[in-house]
Protein backbone atom coordinates (compact mmCIF):
# COMPACT_ATOMS: atom_id res chain seq x y z
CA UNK A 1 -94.24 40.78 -9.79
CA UNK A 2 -95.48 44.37 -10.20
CA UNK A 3 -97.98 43.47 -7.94
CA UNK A 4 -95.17 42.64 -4.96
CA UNK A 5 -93.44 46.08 -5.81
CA UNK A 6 -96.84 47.88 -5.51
CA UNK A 7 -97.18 46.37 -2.25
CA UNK A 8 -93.69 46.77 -1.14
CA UNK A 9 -93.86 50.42 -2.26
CA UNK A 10 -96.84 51.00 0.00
CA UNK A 11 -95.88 49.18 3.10
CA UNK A 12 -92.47 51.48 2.98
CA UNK A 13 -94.17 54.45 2.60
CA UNK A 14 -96.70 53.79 5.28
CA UNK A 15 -93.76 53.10 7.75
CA UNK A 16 -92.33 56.37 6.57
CA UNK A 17 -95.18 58.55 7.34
CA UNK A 18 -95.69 56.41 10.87
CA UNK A 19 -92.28 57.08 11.76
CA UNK A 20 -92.79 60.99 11.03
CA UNK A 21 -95.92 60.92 12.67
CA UNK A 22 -94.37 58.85 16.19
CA UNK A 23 -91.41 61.90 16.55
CA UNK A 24 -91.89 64.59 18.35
CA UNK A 25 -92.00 68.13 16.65
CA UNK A 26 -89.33 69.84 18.46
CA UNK A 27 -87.35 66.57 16.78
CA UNK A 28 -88.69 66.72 13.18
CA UNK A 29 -87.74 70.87 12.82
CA UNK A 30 -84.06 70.63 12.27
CA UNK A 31 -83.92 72.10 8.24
CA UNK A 32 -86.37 74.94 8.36
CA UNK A 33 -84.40 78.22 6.88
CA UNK A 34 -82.68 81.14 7.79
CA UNK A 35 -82.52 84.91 9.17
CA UNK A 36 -84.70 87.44 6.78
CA UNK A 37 -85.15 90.68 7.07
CA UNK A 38 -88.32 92.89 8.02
CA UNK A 39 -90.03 94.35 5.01
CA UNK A 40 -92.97 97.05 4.65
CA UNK A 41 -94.38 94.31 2.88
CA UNK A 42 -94.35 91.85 5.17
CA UNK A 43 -96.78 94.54 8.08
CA UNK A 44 -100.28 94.06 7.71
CA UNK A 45 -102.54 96.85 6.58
CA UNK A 46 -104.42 96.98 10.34
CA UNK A 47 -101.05 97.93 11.37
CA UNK A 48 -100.13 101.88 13.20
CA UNK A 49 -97.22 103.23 12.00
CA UNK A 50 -96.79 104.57 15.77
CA UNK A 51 -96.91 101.04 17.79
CA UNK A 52 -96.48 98.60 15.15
CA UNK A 53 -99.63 96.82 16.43
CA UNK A 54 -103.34 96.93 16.19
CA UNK A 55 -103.96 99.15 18.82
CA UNK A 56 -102.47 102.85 18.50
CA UNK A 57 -99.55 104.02 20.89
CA UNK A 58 -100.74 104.86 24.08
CA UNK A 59 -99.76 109.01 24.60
CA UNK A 60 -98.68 109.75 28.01
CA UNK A 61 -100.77 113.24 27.78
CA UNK A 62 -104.37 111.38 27.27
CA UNK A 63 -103.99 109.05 30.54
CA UNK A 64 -105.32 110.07 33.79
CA UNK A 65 -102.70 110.09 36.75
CA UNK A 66 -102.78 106.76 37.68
CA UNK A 67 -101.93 105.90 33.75
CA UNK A 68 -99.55 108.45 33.94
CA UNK A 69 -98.07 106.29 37.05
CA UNK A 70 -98.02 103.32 34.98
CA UNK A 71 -96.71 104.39 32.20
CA UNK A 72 -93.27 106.41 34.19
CA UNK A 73 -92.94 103.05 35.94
CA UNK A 74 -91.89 101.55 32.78
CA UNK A 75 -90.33 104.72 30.75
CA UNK A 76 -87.68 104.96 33.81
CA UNK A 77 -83.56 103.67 33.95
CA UNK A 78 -83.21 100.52 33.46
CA UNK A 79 -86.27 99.22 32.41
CA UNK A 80 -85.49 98.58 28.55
CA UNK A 81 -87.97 101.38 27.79
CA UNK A 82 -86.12 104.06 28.42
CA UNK A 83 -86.94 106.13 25.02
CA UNK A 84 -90.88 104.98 24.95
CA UNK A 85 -93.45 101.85 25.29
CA UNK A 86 -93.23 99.39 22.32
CA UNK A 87 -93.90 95.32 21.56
CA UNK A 88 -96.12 94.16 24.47
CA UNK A 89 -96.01 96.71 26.98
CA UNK A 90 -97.28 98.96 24.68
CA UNK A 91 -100.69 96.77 24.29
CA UNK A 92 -100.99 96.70 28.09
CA UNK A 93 -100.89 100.32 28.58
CA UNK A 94 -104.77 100.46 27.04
CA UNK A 95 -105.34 99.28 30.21
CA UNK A 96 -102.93 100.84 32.95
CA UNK A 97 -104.19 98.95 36.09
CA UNK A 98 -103.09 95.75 34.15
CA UNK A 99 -99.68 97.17 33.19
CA UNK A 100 -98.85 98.59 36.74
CA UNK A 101 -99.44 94.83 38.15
CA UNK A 102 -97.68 93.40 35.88
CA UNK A 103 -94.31 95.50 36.04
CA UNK A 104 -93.35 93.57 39.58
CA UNK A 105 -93.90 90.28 38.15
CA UNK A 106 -91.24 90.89 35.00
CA UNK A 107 -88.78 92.49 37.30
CA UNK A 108 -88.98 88.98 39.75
CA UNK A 109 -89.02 86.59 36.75
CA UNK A 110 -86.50 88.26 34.72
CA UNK A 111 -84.35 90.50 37.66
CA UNK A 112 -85.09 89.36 40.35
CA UNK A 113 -84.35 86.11 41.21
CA UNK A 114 -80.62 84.19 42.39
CA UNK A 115 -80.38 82.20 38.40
CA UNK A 116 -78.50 84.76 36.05
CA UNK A 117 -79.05 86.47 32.64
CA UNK A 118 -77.31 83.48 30.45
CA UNK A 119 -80.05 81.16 32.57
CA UNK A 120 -82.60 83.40 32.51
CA UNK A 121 -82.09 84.01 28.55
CA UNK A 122 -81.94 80.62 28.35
CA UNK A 123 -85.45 79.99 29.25
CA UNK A 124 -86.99 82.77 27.85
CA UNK A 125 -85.93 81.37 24.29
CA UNK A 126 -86.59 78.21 25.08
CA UNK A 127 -90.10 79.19 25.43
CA UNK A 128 -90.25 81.44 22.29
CA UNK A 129 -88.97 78.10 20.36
CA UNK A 130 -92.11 75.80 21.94
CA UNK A 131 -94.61 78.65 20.95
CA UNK A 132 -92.83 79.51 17.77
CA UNK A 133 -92.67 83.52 18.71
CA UNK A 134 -90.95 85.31 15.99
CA UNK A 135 -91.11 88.42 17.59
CA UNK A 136 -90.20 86.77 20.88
CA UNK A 137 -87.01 85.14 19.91
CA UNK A 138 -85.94 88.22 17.73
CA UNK A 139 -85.83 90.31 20.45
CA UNK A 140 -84.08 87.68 22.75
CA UNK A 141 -81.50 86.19 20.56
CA UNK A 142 -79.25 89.41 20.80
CA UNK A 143 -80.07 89.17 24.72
CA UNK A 144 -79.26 85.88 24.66
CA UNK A 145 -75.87 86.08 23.38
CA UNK A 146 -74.64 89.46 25.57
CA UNK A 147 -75.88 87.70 28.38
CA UNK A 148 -73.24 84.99 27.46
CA UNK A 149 -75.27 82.46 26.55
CA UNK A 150 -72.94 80.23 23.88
CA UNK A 151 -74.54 80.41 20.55
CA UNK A 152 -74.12 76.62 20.20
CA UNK A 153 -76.54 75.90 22.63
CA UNK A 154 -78.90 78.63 20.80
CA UNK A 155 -78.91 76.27 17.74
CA UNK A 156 -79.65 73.38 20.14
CA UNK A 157 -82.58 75.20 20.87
CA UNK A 158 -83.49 77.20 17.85
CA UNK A 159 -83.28 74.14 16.10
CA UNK A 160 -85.19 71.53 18.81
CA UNK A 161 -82.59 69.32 18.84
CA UNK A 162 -82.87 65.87 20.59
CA UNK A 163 -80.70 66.69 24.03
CA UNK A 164 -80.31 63.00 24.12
CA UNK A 165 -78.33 62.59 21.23
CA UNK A 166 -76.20 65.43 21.68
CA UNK A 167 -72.49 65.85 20.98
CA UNK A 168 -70.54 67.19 24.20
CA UNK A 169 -71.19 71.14 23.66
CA UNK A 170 -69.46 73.63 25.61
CA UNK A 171 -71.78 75.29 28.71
CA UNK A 172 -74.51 72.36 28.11
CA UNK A 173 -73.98 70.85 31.12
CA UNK A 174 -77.00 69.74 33.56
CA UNK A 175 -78.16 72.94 34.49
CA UNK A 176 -78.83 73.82 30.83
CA UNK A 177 -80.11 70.39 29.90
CA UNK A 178 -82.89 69.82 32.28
CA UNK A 179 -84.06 73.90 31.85
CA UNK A 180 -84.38 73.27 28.13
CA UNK A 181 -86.17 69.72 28.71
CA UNK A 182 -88.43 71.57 31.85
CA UNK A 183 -89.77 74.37 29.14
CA UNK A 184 -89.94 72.21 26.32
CA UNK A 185 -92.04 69.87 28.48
CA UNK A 186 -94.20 72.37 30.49
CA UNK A 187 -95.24 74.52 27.26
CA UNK A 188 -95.50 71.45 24.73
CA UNK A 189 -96.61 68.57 27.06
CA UNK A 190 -99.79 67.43 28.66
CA UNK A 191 -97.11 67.71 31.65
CA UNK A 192 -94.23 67.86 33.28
CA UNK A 193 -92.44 64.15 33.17
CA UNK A 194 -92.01 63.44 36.54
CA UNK A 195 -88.23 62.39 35.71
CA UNK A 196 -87.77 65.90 34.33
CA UNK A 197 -89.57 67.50 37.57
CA UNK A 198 -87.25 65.54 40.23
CA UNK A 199 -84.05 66.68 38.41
CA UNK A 200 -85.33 70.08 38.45
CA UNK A 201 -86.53 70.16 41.70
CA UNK A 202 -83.13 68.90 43.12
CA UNK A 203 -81.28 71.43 40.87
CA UNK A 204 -83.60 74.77 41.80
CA UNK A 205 -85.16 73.88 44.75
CA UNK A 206 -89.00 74.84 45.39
CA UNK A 207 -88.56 78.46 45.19
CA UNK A 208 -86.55 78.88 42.45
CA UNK A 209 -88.78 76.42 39.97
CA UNK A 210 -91.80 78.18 40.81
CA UNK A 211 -90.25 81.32 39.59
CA UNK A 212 -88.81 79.21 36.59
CA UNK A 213 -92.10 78.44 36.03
CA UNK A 214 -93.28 82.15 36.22
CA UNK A 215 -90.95 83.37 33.93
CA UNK A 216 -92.22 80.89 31.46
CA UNK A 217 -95.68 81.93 32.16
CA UNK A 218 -95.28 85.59 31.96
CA UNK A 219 -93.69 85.05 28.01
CA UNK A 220 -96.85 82.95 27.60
CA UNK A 221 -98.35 85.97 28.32
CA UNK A 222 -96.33 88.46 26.60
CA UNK A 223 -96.66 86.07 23.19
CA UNK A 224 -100.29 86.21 24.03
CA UNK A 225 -100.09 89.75 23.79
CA UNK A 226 -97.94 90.29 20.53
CA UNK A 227 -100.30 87.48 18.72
CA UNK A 228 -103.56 89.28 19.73
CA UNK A 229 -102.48 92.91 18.51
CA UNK A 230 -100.02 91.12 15.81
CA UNK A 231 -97.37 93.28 17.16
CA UNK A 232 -94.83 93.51 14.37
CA UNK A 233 -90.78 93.97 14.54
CA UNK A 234 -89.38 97.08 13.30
CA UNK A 235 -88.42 97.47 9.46
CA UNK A 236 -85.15 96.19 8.55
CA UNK A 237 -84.21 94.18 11.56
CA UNK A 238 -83.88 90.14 11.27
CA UNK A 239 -86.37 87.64 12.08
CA UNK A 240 -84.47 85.18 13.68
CA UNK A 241 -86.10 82.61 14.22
CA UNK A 242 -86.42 79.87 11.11
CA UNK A 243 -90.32 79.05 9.99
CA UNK A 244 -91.26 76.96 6.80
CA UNK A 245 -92.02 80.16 5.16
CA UNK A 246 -88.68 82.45 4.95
């Protein structure tokens, strides 16, 4: 008899871990904790004071004229970096030439283009969720939510919940659905499903999924960035985004 429970005991346990094994991770990640706040303890020692990363801040006075260029494209109205470089941009200005190209890229992908800010938000977390960006979604979260994205749907993603077994949720109509499932797909995937590119290719249209696709790649890029130099959120603001740890 206690041999049959043994064996019972086993097989159910095997089918457990199977089962958590065969679902997705954006599926499993649904109880993982809350908001903390930035501590002093929490920045590495490598760490400036003046950038927050592992490279120092880049001082307008020490670059050559092109730098200087470079550097007054970004610290200009309406740029976000108004009172001085920080996060990402900050890295790239060790290396001016790379900064300057980059500027007309973010302004397409994130300004430029027909979709607006609650869409454009929308993606931009959606991407910080698949690479698990801390800093990323931090910063975006607030965005997020002035740009009128409902904060409902920021769960949805926060969270990775299963779109297919969604309750109705107001603003998560088709549009929102098929962006979330694109990203999700295109970061986390071996590819795109081809299901998931025809719907988005009938919503967007050729010209606006390749710059879909380019705003995804250029916070690839920036997460690139902020893991590299371990770029690190100011003290005392919230770290949105739930990990295992906090």
């Amino acid at each position: 008899m206690k041999q049959k429970l043994y064996l019972i005991t086993f097989t159910c346990l095997t089918t457990i871990v199977c089962l958590s094994l065969s679902i997705p991770s954006w599926a499993q990640e649904t109880t993982r904790s809350g908001p903390v706040l930035q501590t002093e303890e929490n920045i590495p020692e490598d760490i400036y004071d003046d950038s927050l990363a592992r490279l120092p801040q880049v001082q307008r006075s020490n670059l050559d004229t092109q730098g200087r260029a470079a550097f007054d494209t970004y610290v200009s109205p309406g740029t976000g970096y108004e009172t001085g470089l920080r996060g990402p941009v900050g890295m790239w200005m060790h290396s001016p030439s790379l900064a300057s190209a980059v500027f007309n890229v973010r302004q397409r992908v994130r300004y430029g283009t027909p979709k607006d800010q609650r869409l454009t938000e929308l993606i931009i977390l959606s991407t910080a969720r698949e690479i698990d960006n801390q800093y990323e979604w931090s910063a975006h979260e607030p965005l997020a939510q002035i740009a009128g994205l409902e904060q409902e749907i920021i769960e949805v993603i926060k969270h990775r919940k299963n779109l297919a077994s969604l309750p109705e949720i107001t603003g998560l109509g088709e549009v929102e659905r098929v962006l979330i499932q694109f990203t999700r797909e295109l970061v986390s995937e071996d590819k795109v499903n081809s299901g998931t590119f025809e719907s988005a290719i009938n919503l967007f249209g050729n010209e606006a999924l390749v710059d879909i696709v380019g705003l995804v790649g250029y916070y690839n890029f920036v997460a690139m960035t902020l893991k590299a130099f371990d770029v690190q959120r100011p003290v005392g603001t919230q770290l949105l985004l739930p990990t295992l740890s906090n």
